[in-house]
PDB file of N, CA and C in Angstrom:
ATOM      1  N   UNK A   1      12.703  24.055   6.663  1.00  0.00           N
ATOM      2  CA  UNK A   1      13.338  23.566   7.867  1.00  0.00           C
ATOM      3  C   UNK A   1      13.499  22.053   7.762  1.00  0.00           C
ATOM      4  N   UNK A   2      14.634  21.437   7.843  1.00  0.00           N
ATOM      5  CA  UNK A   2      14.784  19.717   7.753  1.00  0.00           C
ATOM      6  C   UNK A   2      14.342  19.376   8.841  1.00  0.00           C
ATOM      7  N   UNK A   3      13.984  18.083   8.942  1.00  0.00           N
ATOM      8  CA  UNK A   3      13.298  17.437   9.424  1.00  0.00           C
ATOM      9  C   UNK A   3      14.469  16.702  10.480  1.00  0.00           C
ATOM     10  N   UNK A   4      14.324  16.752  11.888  1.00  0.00           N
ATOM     11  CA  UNK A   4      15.879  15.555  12.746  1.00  0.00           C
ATOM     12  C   UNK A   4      15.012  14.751  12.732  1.00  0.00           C
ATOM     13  N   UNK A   5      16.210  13.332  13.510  1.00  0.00           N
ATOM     14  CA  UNK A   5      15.853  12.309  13.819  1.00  0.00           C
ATOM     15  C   UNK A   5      14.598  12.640  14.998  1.00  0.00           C
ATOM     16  N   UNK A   6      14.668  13.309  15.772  1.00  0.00           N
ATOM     17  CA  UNK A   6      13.575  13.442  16.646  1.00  0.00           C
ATOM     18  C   UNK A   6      12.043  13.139  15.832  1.00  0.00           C
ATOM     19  N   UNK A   7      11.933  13.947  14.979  1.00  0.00           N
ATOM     20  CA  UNK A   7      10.386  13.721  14.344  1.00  0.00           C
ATOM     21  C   UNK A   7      10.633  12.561  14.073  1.00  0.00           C
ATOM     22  N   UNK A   8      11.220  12.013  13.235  1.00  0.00           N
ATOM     23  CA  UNK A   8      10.944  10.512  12.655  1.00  0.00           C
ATOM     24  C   UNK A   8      10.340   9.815  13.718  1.00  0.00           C
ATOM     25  N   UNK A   9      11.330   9.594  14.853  1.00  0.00           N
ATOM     26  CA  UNK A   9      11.632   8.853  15.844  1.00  0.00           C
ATOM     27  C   UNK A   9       9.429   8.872  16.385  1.00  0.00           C
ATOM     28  N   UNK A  10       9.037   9.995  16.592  1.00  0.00           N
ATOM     29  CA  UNK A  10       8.192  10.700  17.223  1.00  0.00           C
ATOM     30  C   UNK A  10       7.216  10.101  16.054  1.00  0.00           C
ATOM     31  N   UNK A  11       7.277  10.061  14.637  1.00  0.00           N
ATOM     32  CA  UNK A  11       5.889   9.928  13.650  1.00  0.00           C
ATOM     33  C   UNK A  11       5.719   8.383  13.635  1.00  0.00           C
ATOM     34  N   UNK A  12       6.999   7.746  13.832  1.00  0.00           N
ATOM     35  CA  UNK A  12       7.071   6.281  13.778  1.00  0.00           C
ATOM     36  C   UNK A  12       6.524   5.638  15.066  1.00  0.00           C
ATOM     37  N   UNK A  13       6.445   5.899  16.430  1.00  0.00           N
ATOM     38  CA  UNK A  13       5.935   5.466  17.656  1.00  0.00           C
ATOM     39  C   UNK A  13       4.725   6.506  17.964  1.00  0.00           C
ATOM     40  N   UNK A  14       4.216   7.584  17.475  1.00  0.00           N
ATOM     41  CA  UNK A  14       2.774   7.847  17.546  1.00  0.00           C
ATOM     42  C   UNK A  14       1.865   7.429  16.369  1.00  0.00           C
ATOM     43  N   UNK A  15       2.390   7.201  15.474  1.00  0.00           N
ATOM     44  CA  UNK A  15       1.494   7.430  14.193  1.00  0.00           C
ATOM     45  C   UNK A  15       2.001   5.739  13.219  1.00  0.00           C
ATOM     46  N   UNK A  16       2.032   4.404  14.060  1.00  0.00           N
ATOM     47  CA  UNK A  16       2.722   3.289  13.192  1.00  0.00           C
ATOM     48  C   UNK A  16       1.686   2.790  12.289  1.00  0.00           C
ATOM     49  N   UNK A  17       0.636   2.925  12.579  1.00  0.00           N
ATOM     50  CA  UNK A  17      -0.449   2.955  11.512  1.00  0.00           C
ATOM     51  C   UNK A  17      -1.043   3.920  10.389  1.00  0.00           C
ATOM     52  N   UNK A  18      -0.716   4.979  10.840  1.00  0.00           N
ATOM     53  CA  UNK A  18      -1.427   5.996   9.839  1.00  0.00           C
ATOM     54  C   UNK A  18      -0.051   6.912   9.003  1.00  0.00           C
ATOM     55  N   UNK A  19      -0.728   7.480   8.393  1.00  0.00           N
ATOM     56  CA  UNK A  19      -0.147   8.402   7.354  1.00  0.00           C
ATOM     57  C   UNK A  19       1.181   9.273   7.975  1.00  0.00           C
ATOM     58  N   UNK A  20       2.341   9.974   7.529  1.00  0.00           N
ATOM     59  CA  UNK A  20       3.001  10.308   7.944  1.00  0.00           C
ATOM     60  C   UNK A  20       2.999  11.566   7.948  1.00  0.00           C
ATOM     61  N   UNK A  21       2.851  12.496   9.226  1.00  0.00           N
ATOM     62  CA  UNK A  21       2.252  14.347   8.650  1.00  0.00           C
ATOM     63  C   UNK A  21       2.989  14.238   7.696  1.00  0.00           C
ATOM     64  N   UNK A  22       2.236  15.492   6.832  1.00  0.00           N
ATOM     65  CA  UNK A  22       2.145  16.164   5.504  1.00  0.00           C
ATOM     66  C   UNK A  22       3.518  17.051   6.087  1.00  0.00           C
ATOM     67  N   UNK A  23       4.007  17.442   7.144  1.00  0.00           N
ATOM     68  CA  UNK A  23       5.145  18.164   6.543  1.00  0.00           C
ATOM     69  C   UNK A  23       6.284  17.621   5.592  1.00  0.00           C
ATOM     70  N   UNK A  24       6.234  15.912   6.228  1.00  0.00           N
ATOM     71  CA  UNK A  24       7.279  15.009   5.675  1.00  0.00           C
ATOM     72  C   UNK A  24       7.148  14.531   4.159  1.00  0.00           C
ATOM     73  N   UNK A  25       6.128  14.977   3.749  1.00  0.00           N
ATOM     74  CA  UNK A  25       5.762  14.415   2.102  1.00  0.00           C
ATOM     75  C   UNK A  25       6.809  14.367   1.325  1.00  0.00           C
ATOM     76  N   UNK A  26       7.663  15.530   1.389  1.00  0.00           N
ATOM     77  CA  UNK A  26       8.934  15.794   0.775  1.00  0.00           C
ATOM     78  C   UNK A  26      10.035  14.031   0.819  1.00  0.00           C
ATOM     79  N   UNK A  27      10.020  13.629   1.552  1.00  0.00           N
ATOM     80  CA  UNK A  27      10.636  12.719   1.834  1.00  0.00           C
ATOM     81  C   UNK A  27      10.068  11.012   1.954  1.00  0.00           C
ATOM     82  N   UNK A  28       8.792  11.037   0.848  1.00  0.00           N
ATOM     83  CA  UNK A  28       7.965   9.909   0.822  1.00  0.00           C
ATOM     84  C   UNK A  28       7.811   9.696  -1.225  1.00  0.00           C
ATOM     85  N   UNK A  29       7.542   8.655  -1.296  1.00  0.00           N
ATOM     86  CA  UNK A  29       7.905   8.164  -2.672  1.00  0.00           C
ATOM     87  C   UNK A  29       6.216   7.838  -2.992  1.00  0.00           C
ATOM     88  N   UNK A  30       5.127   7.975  -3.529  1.00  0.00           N
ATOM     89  CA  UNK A  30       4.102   8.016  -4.245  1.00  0.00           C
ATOM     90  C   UNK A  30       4.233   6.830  -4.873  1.00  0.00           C
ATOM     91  N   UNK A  31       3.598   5.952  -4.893  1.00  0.00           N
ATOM     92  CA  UNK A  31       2.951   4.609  -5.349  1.00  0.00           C
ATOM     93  C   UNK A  31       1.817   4.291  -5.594  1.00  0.00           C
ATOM     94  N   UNK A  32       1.750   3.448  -7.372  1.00  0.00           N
ATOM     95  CA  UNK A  32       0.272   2.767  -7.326  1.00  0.00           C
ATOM     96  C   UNK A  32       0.400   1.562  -6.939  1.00  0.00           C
ATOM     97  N   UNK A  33       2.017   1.056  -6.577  1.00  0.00           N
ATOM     98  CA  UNK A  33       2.178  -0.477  -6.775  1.00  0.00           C
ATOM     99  C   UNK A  33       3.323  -0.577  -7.199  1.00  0.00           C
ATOM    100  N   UNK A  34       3.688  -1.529  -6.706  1.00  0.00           N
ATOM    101  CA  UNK A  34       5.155  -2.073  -7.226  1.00  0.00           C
ATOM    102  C   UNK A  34       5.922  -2.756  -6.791  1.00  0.00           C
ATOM    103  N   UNK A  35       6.802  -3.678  -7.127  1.00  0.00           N
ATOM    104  CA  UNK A  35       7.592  -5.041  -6.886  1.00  0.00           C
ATOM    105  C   UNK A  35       8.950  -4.046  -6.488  1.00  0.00           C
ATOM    106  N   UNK A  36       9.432  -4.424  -5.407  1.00  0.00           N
ATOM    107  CA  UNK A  36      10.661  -3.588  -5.115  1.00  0.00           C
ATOM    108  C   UNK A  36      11.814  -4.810  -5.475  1.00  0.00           C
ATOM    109  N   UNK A  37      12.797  -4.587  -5.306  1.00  0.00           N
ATOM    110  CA  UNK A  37      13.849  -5.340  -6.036  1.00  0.00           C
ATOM    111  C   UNK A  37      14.275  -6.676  -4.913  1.00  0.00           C
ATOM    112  N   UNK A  38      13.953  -6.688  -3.648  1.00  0.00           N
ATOM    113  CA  UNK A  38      13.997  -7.587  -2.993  1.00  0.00           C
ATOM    114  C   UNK A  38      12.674  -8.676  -3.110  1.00  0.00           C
ATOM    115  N   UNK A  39      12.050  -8.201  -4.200  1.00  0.00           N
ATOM    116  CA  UNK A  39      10.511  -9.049  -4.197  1.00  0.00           C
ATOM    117  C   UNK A  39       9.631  -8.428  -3.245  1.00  0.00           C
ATOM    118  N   UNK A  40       9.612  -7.897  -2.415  1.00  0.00           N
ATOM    119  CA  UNK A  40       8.260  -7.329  -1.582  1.00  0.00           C
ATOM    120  C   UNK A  40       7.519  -6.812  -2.874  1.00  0.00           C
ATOM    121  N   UNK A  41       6.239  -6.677  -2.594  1.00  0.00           N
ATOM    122  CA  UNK A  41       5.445  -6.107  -3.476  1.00  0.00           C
ATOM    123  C   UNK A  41       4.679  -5.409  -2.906  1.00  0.00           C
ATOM    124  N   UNK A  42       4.216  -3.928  -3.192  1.00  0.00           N
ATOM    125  CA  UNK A  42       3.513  -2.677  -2.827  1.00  0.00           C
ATOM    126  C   UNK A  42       2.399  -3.133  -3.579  1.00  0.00           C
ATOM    127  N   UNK A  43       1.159  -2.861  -3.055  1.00  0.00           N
ATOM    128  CA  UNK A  43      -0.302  -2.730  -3.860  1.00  0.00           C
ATOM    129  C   UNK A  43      -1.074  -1.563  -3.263  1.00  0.00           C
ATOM    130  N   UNK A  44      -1.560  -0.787  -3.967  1.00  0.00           N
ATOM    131  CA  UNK A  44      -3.344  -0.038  -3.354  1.00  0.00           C
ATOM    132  C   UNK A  44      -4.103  -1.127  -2.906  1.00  0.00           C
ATOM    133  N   UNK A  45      -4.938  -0.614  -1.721  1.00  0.00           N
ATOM    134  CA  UNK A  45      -6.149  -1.032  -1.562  1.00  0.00           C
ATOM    135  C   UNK A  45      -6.793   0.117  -1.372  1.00  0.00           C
ATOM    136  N   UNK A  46      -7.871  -0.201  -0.897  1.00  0.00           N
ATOM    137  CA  UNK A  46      -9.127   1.049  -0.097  1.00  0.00           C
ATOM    138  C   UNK A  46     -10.013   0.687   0.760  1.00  0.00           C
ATOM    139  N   UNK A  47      -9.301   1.253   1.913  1.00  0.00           N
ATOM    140  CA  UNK A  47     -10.062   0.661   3.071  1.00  0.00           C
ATOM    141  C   UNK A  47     -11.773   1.052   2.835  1.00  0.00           C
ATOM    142  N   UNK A  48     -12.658   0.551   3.131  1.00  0.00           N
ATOM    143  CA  UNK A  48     -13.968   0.454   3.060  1.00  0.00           C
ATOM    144  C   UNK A  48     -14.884   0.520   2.013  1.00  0.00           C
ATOM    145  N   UNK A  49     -14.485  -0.694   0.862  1.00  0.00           N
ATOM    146  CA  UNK A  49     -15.065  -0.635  -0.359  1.00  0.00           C
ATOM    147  C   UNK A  49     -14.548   0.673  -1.573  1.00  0.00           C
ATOM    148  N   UNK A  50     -14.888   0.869  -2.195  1.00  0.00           N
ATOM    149  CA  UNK A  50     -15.457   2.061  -2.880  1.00  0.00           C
ATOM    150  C   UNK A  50     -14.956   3.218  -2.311  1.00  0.00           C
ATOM    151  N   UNK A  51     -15.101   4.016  -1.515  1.00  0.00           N
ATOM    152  CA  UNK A  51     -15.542   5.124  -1.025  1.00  0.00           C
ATOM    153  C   UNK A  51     -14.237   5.583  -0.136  1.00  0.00           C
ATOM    154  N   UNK A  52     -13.528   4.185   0.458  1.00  0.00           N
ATOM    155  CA  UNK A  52     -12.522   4.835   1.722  1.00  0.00           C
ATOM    156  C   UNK A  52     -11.440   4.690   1.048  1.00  0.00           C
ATOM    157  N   UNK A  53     -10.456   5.145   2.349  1.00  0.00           N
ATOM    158  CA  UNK A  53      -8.847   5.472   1.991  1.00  0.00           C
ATOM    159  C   UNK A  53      -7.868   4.520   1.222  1.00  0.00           C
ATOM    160  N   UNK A  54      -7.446   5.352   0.758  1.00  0.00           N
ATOM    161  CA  UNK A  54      -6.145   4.176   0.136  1.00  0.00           C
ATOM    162  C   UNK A  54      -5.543   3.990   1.381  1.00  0.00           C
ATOM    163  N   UNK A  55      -4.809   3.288   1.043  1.00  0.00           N
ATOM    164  CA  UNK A  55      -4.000   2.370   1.924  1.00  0.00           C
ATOM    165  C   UNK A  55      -3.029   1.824   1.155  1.00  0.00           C
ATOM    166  N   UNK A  56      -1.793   1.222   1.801  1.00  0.00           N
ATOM    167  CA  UNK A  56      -0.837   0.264   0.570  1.00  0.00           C
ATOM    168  C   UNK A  56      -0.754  -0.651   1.830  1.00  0.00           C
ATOM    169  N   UNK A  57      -0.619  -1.975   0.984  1.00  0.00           N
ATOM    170  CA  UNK A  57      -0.652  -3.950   1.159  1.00  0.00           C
ATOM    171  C   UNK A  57       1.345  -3.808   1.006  1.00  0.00           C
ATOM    172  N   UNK A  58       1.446  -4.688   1.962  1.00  0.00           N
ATOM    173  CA  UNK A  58       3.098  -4.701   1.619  1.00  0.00           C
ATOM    174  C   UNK A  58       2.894  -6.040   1.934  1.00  0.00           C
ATOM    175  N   UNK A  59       3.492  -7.080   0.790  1.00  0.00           N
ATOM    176  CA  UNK A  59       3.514  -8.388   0.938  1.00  0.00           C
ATOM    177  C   UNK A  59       4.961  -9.001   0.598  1.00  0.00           C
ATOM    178  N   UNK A  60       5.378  -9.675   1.665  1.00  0.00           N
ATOM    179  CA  UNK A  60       7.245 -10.103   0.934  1.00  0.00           C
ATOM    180  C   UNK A  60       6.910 -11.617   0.720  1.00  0.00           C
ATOM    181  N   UNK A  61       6.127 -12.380   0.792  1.00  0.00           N
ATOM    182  CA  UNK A  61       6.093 -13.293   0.144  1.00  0.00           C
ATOM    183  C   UNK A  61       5.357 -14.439   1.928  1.00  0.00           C
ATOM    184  N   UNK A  62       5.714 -13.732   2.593  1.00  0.00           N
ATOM    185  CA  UNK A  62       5.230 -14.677   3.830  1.00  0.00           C
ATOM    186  C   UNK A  62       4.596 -13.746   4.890  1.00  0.00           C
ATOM    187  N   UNK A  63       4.221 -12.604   4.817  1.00  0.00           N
ATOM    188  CA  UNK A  63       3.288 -11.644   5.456  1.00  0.00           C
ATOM    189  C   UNK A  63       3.298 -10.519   5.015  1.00  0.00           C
ATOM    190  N   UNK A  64       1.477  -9.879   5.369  1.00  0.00           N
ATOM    191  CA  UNK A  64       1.417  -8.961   4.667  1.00  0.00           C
ATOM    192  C   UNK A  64       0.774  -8.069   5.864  1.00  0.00           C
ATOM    193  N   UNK A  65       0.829  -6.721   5.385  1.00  0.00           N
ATOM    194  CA  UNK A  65       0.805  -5.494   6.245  1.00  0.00           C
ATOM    195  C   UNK A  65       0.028  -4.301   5.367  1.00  0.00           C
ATOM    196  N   UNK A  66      -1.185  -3.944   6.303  1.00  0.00           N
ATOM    197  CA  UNK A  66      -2.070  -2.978   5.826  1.00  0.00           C
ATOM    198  C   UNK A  66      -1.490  -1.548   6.135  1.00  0.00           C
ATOM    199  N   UNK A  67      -1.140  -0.559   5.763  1.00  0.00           N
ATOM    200  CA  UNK A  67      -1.338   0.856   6.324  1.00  0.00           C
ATOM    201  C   UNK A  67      -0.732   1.987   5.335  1.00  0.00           C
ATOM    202  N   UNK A  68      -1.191   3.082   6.354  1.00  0.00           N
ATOM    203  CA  UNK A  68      -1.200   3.964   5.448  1.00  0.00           C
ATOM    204  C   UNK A  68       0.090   4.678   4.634  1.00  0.00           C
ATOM    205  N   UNK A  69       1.131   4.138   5.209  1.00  0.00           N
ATOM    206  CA  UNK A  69       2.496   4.155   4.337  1.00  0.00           C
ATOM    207  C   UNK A  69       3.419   2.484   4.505  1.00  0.00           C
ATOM    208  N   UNK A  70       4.144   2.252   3.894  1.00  0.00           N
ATOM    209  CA  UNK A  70       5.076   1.339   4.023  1.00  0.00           C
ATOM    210  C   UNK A  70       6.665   1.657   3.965  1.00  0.00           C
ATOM    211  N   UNK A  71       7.324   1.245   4.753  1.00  0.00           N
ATOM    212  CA  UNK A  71       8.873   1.624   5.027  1.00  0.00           C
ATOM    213  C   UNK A  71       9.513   0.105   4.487  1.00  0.00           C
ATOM    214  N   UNK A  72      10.643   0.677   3.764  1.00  0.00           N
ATOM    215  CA  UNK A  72      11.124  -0.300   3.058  1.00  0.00           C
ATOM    216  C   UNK A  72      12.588  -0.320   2.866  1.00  0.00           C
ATOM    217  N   UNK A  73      13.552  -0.622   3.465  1.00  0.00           N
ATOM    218  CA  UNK A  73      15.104  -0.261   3.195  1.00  0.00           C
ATOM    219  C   UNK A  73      15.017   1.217   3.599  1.00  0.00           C
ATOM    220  N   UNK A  74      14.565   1.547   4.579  1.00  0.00           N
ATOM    221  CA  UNK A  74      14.673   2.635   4.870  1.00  0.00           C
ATOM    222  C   UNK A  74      14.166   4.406   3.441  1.00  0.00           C
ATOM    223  N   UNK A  75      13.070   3.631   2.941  1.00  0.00           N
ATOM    224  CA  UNK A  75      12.513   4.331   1.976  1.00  0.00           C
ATOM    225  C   UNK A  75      10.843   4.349   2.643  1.00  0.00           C
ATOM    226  N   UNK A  76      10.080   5.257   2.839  1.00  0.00           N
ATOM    227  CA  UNK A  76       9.206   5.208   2.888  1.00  0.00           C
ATOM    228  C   UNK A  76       8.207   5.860   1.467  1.00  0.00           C
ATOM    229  N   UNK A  77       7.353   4.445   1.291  1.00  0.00           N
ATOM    230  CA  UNK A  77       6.324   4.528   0.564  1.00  0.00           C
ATOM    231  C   UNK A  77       4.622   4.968   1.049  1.00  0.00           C
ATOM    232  N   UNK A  78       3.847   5.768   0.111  1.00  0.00           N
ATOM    233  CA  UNK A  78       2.338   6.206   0.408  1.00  0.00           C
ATOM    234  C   UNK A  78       2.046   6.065  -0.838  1.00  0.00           C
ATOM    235  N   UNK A  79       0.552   5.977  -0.648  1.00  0.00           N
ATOM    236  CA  UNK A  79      -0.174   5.447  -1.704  1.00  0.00           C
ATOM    237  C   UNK A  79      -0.332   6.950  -2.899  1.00  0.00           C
ATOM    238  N   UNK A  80      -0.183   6.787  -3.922  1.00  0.00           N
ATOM    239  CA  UNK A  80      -0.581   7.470  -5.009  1.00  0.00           C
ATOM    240  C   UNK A  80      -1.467   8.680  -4.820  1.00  0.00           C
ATOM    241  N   UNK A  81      -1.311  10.217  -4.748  1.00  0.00           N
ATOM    242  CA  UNK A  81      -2.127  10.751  -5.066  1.00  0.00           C
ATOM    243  C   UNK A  81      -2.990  11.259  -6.220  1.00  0.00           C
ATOM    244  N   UNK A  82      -4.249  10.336  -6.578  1.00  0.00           N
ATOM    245  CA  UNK A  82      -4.770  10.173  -7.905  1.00  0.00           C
ATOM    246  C   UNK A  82      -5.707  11.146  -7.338  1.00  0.00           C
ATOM    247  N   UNK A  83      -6.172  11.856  -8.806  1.00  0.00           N
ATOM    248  CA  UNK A  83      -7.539  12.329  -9.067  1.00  0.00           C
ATOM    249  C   UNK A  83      -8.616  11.659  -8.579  1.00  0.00           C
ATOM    250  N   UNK A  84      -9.459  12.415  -8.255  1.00  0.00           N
ATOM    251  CA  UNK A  84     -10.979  11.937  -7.704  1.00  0.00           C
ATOM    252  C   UNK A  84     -11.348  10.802  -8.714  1.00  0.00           C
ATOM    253  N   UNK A  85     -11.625  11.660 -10.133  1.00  0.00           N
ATOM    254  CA  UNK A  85     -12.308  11.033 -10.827  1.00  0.00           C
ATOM    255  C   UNK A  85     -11.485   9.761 -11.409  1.00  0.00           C
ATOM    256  N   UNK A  86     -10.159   9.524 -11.361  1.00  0.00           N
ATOM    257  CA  UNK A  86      -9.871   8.473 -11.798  1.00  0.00           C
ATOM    258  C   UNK A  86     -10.109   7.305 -10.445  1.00  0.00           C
ATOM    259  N   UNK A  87     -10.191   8.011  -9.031  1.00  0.00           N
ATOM    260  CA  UNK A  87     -10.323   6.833  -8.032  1.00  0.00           C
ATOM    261  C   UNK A  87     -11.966   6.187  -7.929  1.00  0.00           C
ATOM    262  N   UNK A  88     -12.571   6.966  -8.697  1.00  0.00           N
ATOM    263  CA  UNK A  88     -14.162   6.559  -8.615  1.00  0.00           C
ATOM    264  C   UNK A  88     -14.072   5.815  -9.835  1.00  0.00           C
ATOM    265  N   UNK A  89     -13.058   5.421 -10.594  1.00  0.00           N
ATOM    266  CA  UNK A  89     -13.333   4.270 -11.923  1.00  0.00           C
ATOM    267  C   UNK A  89     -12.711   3.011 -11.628  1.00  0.00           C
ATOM    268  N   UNK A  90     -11.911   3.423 -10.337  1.00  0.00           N
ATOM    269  CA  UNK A  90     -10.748   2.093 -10.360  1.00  0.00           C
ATOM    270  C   UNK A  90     -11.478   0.963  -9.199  1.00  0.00           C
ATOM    271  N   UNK A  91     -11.750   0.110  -9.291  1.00  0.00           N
ATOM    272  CA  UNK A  91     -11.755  -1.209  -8.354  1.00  0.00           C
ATOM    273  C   UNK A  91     -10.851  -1.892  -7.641  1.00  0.00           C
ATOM    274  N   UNK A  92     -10.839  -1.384  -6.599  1.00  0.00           N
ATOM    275  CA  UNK A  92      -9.734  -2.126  -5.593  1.00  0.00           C
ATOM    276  C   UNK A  92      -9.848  -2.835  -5.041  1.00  0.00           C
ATOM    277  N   UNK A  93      -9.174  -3.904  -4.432  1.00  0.00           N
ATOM    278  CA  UNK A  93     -10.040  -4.590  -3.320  1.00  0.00           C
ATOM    279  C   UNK A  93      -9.339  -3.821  -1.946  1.00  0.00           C
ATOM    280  N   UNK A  94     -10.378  -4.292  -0.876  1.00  0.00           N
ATOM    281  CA  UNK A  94     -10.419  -3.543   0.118  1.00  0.00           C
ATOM    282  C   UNK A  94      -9.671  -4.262   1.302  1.00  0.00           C
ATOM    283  N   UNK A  95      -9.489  -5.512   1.068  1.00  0.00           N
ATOM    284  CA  UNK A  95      -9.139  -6.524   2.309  1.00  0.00           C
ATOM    285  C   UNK A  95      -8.209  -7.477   2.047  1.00  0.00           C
ATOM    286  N   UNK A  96      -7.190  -8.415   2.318  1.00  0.00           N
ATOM    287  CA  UNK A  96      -6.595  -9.797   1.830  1.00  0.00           C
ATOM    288  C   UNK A  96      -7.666 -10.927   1.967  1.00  0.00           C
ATOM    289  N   UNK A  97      -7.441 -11.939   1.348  1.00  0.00           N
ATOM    290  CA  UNK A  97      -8.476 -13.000   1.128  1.00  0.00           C
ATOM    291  C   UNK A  97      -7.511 -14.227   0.772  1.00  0.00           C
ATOM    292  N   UNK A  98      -8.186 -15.323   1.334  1.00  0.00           N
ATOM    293  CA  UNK A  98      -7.210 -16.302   0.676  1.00  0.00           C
ATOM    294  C   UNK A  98      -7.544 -17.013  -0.807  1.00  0.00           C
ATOM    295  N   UNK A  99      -6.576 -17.235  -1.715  1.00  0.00           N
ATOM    296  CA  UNK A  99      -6.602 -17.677  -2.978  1.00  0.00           C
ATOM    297  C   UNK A  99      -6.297 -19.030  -3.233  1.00  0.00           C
ATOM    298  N   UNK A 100      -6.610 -19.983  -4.405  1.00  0.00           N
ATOM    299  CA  UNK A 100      -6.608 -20.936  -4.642  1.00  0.00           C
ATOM    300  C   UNK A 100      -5.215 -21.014  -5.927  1.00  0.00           C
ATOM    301  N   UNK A 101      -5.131 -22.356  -6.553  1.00  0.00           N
ATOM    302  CA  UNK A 101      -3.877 -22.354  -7.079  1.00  0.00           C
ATOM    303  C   UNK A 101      -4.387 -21.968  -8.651  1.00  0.00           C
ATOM    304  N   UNK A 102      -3.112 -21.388  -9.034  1.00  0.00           N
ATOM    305  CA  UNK A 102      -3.456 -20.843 -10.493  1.00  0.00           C
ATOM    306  C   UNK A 102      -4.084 -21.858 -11.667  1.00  0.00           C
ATOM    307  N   UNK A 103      -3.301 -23.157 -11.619  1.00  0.00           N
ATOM    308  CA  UNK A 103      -4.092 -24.169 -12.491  1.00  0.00           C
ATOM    309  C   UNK A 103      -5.434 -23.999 -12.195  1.00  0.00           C
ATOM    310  N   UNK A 104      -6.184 -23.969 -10.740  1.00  0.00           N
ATOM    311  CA  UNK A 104      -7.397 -24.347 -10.638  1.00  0.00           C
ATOM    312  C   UNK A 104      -8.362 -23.488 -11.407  1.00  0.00           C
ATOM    313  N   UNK A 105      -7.968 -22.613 -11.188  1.00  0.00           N
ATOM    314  CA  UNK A 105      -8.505 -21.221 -12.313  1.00  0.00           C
ATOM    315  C   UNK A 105      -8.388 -20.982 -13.519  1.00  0.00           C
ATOM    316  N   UNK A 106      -7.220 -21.438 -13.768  1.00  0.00           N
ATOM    317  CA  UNK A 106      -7.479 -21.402 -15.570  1.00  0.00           C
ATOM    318  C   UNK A 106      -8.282 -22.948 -15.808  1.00  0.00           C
ATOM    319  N   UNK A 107      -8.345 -24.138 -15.393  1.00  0.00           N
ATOM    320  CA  UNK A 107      -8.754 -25.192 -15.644  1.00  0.00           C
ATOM    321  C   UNK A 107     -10.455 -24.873 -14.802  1.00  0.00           C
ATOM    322  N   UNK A 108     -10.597 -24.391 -14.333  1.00  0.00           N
ATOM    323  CA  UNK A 108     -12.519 -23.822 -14.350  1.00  0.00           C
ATOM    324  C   UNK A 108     -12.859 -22.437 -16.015  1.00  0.00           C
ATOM    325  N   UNK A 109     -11.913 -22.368 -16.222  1.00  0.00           N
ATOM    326  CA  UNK A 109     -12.290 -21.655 -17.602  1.00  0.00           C
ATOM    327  C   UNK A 109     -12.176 -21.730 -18.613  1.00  0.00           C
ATOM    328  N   UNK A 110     -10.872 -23.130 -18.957  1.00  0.00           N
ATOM    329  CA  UNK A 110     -10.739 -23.759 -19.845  1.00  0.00           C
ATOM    330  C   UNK A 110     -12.007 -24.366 -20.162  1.00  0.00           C
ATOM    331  N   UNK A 111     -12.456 -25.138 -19.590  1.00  0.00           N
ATOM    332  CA  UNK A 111     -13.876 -26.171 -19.327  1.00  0.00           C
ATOM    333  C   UNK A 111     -15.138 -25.029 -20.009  1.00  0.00           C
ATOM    334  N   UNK A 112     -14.927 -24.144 -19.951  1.00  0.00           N
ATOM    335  CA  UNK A 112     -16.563 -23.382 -20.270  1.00  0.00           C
ATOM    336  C   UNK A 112     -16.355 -22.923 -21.730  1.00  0.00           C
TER     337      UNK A 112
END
């Protein structure tokens, strides 16, 4: 059964944070990450260390946005469905943080 504008309309104003029901999977693009062609960039995280949900980071260069899918040109992206055992090897980070400039970092490791 296709999906109308009604559901969208309905998953997008109940659900703007979370995952999009599983009936719609059909119509969602699987990501570990990735630079879309306008420069936004898709990343994994995992909400609560270790242990919690993926999530995807959508960053276009001047804000960034946590949740459990990202809409993009009218494409919606969700995070990767990986194996258990490969998500218990991978290190994600869990949060945004602010960073320092790239010289400063290679010039603290040059030095050692």
């Amino acid at each position: 059964m296709p999906l109308g504008e009604e559901f969208w309309l309905a998953a997008k104003h109940k659900h703007a944070d979370q995952e999009i029901a599983p009936l719609a999977r059909g119509f969602q693009t699987e990501t570990a990450g990735e630079v879309l062609s306008d420069g936004t960039v898709l990343e994994l995280i995992r909400e609560n260390g270790n242990t919690g949900e993926l999530r995807l980071l959508a960053w276009d260069g001047a804000t960034a946005k946590v949740a459990g899918y990202a809409e993009h040109k009218g494409k919606t992206y969700v995070p990767a469905a990986l194996d258990p055992t490969i998500l218990r090897a991978m290190r994600l980070p869990s949060r945004i943080m602010p960073y320092g400039l790239t010289r400063a970092l290679l010039m603290k490791f040059a030095c050692c």
